[in-house]
Structures are given as structure tokens and as C-alpha cells.
Protein backbone atom coordinates (compact mmCIF):
# COMPACT_ATOMS: atom_id res chain seq x y z
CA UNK A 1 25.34 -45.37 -49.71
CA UNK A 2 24.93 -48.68 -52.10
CA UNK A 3 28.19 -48.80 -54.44
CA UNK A 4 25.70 -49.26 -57.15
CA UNK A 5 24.57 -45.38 -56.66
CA UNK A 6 27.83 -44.18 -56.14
CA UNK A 7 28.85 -45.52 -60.02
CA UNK A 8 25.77 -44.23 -61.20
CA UNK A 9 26.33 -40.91 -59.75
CA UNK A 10 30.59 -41.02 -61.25
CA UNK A 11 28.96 -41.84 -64.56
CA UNK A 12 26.77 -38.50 -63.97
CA UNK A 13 30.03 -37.23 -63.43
CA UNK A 14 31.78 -38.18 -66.62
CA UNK A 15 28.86 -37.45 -69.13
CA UNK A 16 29.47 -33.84 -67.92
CA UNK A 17 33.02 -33.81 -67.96
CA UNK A 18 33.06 -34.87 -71.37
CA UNK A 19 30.59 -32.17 -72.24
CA UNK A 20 32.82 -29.46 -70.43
CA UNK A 21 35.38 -30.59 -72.40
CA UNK A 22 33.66 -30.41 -75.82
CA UNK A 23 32.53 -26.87 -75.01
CA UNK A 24 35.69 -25.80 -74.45
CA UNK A 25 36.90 -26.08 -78.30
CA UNK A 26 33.72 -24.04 -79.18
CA UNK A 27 35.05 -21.37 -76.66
CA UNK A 28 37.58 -18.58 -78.08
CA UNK A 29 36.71 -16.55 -75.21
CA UNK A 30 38.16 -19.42 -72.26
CA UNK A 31 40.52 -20.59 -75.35
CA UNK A 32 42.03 -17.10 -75.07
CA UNK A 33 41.84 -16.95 -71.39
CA UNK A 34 43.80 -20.36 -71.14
CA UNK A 35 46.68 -19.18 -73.07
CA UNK A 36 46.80 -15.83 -71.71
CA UNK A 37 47.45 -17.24 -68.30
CA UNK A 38 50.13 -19.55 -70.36
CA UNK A 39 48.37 -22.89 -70.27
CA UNK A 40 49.65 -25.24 -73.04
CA UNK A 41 46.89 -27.66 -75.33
CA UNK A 42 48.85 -30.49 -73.80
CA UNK A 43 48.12 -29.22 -69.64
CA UNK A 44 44.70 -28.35 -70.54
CA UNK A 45 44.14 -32.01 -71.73
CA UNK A 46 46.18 -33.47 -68.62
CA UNK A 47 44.06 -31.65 -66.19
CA UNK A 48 41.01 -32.50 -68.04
CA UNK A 49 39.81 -28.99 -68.51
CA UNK A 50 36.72 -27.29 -70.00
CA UNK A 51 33.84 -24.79 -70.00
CA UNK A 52 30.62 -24.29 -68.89
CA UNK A 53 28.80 -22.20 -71.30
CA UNK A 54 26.61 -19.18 -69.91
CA UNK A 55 23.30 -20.50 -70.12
CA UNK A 56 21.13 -21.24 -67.58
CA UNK A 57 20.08 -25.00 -68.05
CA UNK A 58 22.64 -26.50 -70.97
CA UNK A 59 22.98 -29.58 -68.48
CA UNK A 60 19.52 -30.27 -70.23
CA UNK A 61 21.36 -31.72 -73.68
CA UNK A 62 23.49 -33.67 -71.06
CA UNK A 63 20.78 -35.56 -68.94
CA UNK A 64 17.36 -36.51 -70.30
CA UNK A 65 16.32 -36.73 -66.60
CA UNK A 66 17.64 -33.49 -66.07
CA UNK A 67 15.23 -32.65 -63.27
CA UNK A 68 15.83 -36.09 -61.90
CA UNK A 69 16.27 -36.54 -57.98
CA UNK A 70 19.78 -38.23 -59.17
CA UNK A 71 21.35 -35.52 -61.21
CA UNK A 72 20.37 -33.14 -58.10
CA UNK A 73 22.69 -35.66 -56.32
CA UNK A 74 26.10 -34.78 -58.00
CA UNK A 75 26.00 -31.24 -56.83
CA UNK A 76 25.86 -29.82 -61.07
CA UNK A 77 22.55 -28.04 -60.36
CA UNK A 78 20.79 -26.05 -57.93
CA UNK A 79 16.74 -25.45 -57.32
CA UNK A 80 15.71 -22.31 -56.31
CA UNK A 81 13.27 -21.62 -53.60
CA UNK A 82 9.88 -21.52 -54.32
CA UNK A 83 8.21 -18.05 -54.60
CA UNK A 84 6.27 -16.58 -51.57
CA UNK A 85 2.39 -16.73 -51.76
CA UNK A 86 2.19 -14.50 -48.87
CA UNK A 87 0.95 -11.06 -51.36
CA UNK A 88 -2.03 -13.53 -52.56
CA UNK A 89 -0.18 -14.11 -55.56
CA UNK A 90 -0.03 -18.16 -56.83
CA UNK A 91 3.26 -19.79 -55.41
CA UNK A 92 5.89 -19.94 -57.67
CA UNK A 93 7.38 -23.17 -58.31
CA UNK A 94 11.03 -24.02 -57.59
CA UNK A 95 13.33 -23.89 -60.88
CA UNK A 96 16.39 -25.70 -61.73
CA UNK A 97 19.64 -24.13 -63.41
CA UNK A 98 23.24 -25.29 -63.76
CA UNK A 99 25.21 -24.71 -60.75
CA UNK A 100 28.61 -23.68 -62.95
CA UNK A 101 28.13 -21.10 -65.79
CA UNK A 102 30.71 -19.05 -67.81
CA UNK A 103 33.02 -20.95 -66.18
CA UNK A 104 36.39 -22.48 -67.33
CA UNK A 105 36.01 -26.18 -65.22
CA UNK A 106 38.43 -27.76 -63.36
CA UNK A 107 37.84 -31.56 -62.95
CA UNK A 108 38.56 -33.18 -59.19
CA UNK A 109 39.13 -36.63 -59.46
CA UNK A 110 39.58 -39.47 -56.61
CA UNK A 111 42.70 -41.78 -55.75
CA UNK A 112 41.13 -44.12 -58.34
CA UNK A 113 40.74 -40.92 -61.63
CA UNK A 114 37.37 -41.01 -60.54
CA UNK A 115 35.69 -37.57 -61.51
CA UNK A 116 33.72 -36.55 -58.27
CA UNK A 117 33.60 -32.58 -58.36
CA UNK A 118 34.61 -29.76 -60.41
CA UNK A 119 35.72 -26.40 -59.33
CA UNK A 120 35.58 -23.24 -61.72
CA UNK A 121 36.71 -20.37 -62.50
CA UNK A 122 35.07 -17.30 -64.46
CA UNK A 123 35.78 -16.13 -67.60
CA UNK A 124 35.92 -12.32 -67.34
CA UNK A 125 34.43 -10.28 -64.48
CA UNK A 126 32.13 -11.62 -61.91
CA UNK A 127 31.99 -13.05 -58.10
CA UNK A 128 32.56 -15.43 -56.89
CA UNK A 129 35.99 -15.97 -58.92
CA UNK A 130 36.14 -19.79 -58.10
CA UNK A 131 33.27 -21.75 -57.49
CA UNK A 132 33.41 -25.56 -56.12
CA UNK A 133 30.82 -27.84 -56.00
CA UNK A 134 29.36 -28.79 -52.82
CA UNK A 135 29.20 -31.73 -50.67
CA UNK A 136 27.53 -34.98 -52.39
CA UNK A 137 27.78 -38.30 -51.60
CA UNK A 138 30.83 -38.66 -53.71
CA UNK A 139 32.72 -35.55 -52.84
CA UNK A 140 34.05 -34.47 -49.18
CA UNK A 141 36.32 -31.41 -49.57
CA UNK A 142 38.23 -32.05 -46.14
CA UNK A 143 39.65 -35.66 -48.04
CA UNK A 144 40.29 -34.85 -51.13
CA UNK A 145 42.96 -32.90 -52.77
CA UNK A 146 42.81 -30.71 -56.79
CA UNK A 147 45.50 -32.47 -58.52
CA UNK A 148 46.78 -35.40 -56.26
CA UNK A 149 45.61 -38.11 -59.17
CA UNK A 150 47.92 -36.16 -62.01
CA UNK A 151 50.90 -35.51 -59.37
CA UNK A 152 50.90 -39.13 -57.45
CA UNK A 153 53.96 -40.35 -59.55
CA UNK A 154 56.32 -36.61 -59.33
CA UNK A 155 55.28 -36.88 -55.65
CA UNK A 156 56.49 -39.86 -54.89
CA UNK A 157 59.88 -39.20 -57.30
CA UNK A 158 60.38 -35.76 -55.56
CA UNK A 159 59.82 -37.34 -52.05
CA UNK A 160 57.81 -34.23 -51.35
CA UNK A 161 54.13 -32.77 -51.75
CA UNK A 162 53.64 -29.12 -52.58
CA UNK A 163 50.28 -28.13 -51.14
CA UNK A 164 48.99 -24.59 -52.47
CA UNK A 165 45.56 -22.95 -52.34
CA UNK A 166 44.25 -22.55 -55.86
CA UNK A 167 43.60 -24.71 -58.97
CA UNK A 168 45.71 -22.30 -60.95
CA UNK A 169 48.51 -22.78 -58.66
CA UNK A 170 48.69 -26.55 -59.04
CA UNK A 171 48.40 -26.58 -63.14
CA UNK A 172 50.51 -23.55 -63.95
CA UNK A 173 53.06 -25.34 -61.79
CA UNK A 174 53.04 -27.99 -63.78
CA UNK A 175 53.01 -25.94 -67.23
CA UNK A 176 56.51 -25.27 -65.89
CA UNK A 177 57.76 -28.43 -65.04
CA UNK A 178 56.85 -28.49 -61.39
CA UNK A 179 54.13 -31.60 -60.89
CA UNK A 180 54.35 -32.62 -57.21
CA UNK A 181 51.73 -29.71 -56.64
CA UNK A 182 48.30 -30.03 -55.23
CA UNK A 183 45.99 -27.83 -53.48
CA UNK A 184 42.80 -27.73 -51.13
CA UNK A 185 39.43 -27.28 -52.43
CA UNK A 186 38.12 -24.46 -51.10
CA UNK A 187 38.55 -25.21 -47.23
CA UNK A 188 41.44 -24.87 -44.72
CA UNK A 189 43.87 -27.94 -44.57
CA UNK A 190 42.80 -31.06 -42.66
CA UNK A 191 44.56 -33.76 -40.55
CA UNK A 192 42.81 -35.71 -43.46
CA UNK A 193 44.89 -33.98 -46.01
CA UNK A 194 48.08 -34.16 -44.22
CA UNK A 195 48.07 -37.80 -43.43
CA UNK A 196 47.15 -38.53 -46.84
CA UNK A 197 49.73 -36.98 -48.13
CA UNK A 198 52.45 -38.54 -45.68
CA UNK A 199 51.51 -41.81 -46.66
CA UNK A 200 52.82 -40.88 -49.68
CA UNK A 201 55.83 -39.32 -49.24
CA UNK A 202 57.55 -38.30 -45.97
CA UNK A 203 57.97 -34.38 -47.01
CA UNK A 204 55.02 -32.18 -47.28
CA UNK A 205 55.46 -28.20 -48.18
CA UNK A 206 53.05 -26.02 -48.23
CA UNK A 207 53.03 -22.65 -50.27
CA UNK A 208 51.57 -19.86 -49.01
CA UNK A 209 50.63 -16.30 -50.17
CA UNK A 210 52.93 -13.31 -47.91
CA UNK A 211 49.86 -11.83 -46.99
CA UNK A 212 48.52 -11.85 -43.54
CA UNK A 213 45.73 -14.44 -44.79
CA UNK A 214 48.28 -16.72 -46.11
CA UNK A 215 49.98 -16.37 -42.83
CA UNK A 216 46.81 -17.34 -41.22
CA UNK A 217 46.27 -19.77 -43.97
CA UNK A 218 49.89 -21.59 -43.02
CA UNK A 219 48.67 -21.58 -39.06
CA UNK A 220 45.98 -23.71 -39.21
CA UNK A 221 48.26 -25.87 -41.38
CA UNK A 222 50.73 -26.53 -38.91
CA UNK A 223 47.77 -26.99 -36.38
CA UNK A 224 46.24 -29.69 -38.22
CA UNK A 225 49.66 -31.12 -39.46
CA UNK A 226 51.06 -31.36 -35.37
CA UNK A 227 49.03 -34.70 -34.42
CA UNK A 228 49.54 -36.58 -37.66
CA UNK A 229 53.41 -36.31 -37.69
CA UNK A 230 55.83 -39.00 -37.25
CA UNK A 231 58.98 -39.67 -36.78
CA UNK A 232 61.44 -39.53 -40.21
CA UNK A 233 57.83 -37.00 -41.82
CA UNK A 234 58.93 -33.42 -41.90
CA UNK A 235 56.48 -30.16 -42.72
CA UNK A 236 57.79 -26.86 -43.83
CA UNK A 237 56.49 -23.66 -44.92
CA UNK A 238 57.43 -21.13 -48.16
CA UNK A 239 56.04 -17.88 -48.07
CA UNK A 240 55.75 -15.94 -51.01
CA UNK A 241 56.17 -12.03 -51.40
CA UNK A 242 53.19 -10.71 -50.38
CA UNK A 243 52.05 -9.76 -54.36
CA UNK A 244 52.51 -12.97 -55.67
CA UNK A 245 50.78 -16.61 -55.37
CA UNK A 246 52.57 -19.61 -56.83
CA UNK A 247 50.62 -18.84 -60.41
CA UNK A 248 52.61 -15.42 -60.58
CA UNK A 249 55.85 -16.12 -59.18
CA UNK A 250 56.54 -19.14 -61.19
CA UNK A 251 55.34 -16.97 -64.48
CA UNK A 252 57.66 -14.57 -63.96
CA UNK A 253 60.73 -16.10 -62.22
CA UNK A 254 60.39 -19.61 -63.74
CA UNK A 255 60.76 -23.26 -62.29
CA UNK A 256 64.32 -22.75 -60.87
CA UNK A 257 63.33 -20.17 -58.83
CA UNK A 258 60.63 -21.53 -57.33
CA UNK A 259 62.34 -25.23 -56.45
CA UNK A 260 65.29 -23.16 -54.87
CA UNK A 261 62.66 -21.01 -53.25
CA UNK A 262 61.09 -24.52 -51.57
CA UNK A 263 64.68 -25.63 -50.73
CA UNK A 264 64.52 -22.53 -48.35
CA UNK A 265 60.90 -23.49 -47.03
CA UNK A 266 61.05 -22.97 -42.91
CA UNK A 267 60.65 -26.55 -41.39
CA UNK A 268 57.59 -26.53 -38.78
């Protein structure tokens, strides 16, 4: 793909962050949502956060050439299937709508602050709960990792990466004090991900629900994480009870707790 598209397509990218992030001042509803999960003005800002209103097409203020063949490249809207002619009636034409919608939006940026996907989360009741965009020509979920750009310097301080499995996870880890989080996007961890992340630093921990699906979660971890080891790298594993995620525990227990909780993380 020509680097020329590529900018053209991160530009795409930023004109809608910056919208998200407009909309989310005109929110009270994700506003209130934000704060009631503890989120400080100051995180929300660091993460880059917004909102996607709930309307169908608002991208349309956003691009003039909304229904351009390039704004269908960044993965921000979908087109629907045209209708079936097959009762005689005419064929209805394929429509486009936003992809995200009632969403609080969760920037994913490149090694370089790049802005090359966006996950979100709804606001209030509805499925799925967290929504990611797809695959585009900038974006390739098995490389890249929620948070890596805002925790590269704690990383490399801490000498360690904490990987978890939700956006939440990484910033309300770093609400209290805990930066050298980052977490998957929506797929199981790669070699890709692992040897990323030791170049870094030479200790990665990942933090896993109790349950038996973070248990299966923390298998194919160690699968993937077995042919990229070296010698002096080191992999380890912290399992939460089974009723909390890293969101919850470090909520309710606080930062201590969960740093002496990873000094007790079971080497691979």
C-alpha cells in the first residue's frame, strides 16, 4: 500500500478522533459514565477519549466524501447489503451508517501516536459491550497493543509489561498510578505481541481474570510466548479472584495491592 494512502487514511483517522473528542464534552450521559467508573479529566485526555453520538450517519459533518471508497477504508463505517429483489420488489440499495454509535471511544494508536483504530464501549445497556474496528490497511489487531504508545516510558522504568484484556483495564490502571499496562485488542495474544513487548523490556506479566476463560485466556499466552523467549526474558502469570478483572480489583484494593499482587505472579 503507497505511504501516500496510508497518511491519507491516519488523517481520516484524526479528523474523527478529534470529533470523538468534541462530542464527548456535549455528553453528560458518557461524562457521568467516565467518572462513575473513576476516570479523572486528566486520564480521559491522556488516553485521548471520546464519544460517538447515537445517530446513524454523524460521520457525515466529519467527511464531505462521506460515502467515499476512502473513508470505507478506515474501518469507521459499514454498508449494508443490498435488499433482495427476489419477491419482485425493486432492489434496495446498500446504505452506509457509522460503524461506532453510543459509544464512549477508545483511541489505538501506533509505535509512532499514530491513531489507526478505535475500540468502544457502550454507554448503558446493549451488545456487544466493546466493539473494535476491523482490519484496514492501517490496523492489524495481532501487532498492535491498546495503550503501548501512553505506557512505553513506565514500561521501560518498571522493566516489566503488564498485558490485560480490556481497555478499561489498561486506563483505570493508570488512574491509579499503575502505567506499564497494555492490553490486546480483541484477539488472543500473539508471538507478535510478545516479542514486541520483549524488545522492550525483558519482563512481561500478564493479568488474567480467575475464571476458567481467563485460565484459557493465560494458555494460549504461554503458547505463543514459548518460541519467542530468550535467555535473561522471563513471563509470568497473575490470576485474579475469579469476580474481579484488573478494573475492579485495583478500585477496590488500590495500587499497592495490585503491584504486590504482580510481585506474586507465577513465572511460566
Amino acid at each position: 500500500m503507497p505511504d501516500s494512502f496510508r497518511l491519507q487514511l491516519a488523517h481520516r483517522m484524526m479528523e474523527a478522533l478529534n470529533y470523538y473528542r468534541g462530542e464527548l464534552k456535549k455528553s453528560p450521559e458518557a461524562i457521568d459514565y467516565l467518572k462513575r467508573r473513576g476516570l479523572s479529566g486528566e486520564i480521559a485526555a491522556r488516553y485521548g477519549l471520546g464519544f460517538a453520538p447515537e445517530a446513524w450517519q454523524s460521520l457525515k459533518g466529519v467527511f464531505a466524501d462521506y460515502e467515499s471508497e476512502e473513508v470505507k477504508e478506515t474501518g469507521l463505517v459499514i454498508d449494508s447489503e443490498p435488499g433482495d429483489a427476489s419477491d419482485g420488489e425493486p432492489v434496495r440499495k446498500s446504505r452506509r451508517y457509522d460503524r461506532f454509535r453510543g459509544r464512549v471511544m477508545f483511541p489505538i494508536l501506533d509505535s509512532r501516536g499514530n491513531v489507526i483504530g478505535f475500540g468502544g464501549r457502550v454507554v448503558g445497556d446493549g451488545e456487544p459491550k466493546y466493539l473494535n474496528s476491523p482490519e484496514t490497511p492501517l490496523f492489524e489487531k495481532g501487532r498492535e497493543l491498546y495503550g503501548l504508545w501512553q505506557a512505553r516510558r513506565a514500561i521501560r522504568d518498571a522493566n516489566l509489561a503488564v498485558v490485560v484484556e480490556g481497555y478499561m483495564d489498561v486506563v483505570a490502571l493508570a488512574q491509579h498510578g499503575v502505567e506499564n499496562a497494555v492490553a490486546t485488542l480483541g484477539t488472543a495474544t500473539t508471538p507478535m505481541h510478545v516479542a514486541k513487548l520483549l524488545r522492550l523490556v525483558d519482563n512481561v506479566a500478564f493479568c488474567f481474570d480467575g475464571d476458567s476463560a481467563g485460565r484459557k485466556a493465560a494458555w494460549k499466552a504461554l503458547e505463543v510466548s514459548l518460541p519467542v523467549l530468550a535467555d535473561g526474558k522471563s513471563v509470568a502469570f497473575l490470576f485474579l479472584p475469579a469476580e474481579d478483572d484488573p478494573d475492579t480489583f485495583v478500585r477496590r484494593e488500590g495500587s499497592s495491592a495490585f503491584v504486590a499482587a504482580l510481585e506474586r505472579a507465577v513465572p511460566l
